[in-house]
Protein backbone atom coordinates (compact mmCIF):
# COMPACT_ATOMS: atom_id res chain seq x y z
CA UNK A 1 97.35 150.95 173.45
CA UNK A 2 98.93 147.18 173.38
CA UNK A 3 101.06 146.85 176.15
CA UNK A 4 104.99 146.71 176.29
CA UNK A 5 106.52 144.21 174.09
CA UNK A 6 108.52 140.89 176.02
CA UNK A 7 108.12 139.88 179.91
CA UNK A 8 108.14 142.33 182.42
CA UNK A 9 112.14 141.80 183.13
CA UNK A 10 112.71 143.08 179.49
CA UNK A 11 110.17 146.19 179.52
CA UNK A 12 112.55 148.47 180.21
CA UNK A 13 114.49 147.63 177.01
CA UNK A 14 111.53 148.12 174.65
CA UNK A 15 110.83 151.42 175.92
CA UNK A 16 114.79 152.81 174.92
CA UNK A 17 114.97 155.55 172.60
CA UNK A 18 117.27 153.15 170.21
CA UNK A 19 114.00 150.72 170.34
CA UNK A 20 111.89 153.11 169.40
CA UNK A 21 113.31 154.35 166.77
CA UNK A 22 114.49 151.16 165.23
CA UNK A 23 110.90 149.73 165.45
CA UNK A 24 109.94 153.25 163.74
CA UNK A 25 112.41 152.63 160.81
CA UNK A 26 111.90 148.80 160.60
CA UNK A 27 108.14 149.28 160.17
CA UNK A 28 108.43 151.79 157.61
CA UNK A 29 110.91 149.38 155.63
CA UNK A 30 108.75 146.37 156.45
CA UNK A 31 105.13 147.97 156.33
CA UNK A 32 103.48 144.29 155.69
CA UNK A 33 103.05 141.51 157.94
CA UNK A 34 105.55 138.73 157.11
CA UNK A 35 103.69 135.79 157.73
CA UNK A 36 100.89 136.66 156.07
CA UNK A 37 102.73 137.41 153.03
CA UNK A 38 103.62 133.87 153.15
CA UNK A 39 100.43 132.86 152.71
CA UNK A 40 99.46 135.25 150.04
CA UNK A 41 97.61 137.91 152.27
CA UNK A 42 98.64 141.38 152.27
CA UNK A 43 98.37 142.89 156.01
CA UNK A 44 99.28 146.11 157.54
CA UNK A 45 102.14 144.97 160.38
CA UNK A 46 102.04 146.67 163.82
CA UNK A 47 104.61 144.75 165.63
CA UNK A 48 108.48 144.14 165.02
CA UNK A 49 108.88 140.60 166.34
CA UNK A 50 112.47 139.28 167.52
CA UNK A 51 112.51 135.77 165.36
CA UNK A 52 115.17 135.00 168.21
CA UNK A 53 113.83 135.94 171.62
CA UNK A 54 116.48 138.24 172.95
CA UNK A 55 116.90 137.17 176.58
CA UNK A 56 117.88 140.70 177.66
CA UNK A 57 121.04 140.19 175.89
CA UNK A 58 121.15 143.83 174.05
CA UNK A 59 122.81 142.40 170.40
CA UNK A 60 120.12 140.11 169.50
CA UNK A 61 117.57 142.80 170.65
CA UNK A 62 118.88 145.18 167.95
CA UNK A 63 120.22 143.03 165.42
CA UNK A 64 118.10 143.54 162.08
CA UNK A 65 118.45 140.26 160.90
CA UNK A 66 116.48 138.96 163.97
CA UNK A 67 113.38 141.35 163.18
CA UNK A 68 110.32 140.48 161.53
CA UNK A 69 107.61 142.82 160.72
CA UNK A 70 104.21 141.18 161.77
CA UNK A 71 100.45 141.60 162.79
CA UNK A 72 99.11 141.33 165.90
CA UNK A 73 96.89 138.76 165.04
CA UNK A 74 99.87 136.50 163.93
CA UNK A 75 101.95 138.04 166.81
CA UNK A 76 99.53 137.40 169.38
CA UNK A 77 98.30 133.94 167.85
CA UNK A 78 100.33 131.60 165.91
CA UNK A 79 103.87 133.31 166.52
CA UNK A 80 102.86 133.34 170.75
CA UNK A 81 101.73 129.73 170.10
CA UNK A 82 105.09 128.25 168.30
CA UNK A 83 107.09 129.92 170.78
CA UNK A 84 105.26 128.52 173.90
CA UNK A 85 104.92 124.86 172.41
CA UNK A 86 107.94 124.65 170.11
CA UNK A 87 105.25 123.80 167.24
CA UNK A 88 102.45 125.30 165.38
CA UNK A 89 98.94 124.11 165.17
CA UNK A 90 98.18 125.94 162.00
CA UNK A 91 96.77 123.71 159.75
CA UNK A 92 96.74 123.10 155.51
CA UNK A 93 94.63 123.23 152.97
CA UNK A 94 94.86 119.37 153.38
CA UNK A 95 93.37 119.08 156.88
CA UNK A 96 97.30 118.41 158.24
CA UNK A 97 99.35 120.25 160.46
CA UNK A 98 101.90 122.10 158.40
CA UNK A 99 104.48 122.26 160.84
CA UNK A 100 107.06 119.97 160.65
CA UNK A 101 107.46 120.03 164.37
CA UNK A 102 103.90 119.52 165.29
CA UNK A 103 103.70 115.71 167.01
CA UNK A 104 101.26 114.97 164.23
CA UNK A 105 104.30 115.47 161.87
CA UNK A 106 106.64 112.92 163.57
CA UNK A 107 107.28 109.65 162.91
């Protein structure tokens, strides 16, 4: 079993009743992995990713328009990565950085 979603300070939020079943009903809407989709693959999602991290503050924790169905993979990987660095180092077909933020990108 992955363990409980956001820091330790927030745990207690993910494990709510309301959570759970919103996660439940998001998933079931949202059964494919968002950023995958993007790039034309078609993965199962497992995780129900807050596209603005929450901060404990209860609205933006249930708000459905800050929810994004993902995999763990991307979860775990690129999402994790963007939100510690404020850029992604994914990289194009082109050999580039694709993310506009990446210091590669700025000039």
């Amino acid at each position: 079993m992955r363990p409980v979603e956001g820091s330790d300070q927030y745990a207690w939020m993910y494990k709510t009743k309301t959570w759970r079943k919103l996660r439940e009903c998001h998933l079931a809407e949202n059964p494919l992995c968002a950023e995958c989709w993007k790039r034309g693959r078609t993965v199962v999602a497992s995780i129900v990713h807050h596209l603005t991290a929450h901060k404990g503050q209860w609205h933006l924790f249930v708000d459905l328009n800050n929810l994004e169905a993902v995999c763990a993979k991307c979860h775990d990987g690129d999402i994790r990565e963007t939100e510690r660095n404020g850029y992604s180092n994914r990289i194009g077909l082109d050999g580039w950085p694709v993310d506009a933020n990446h210091p590669a990108n700025r000039s």
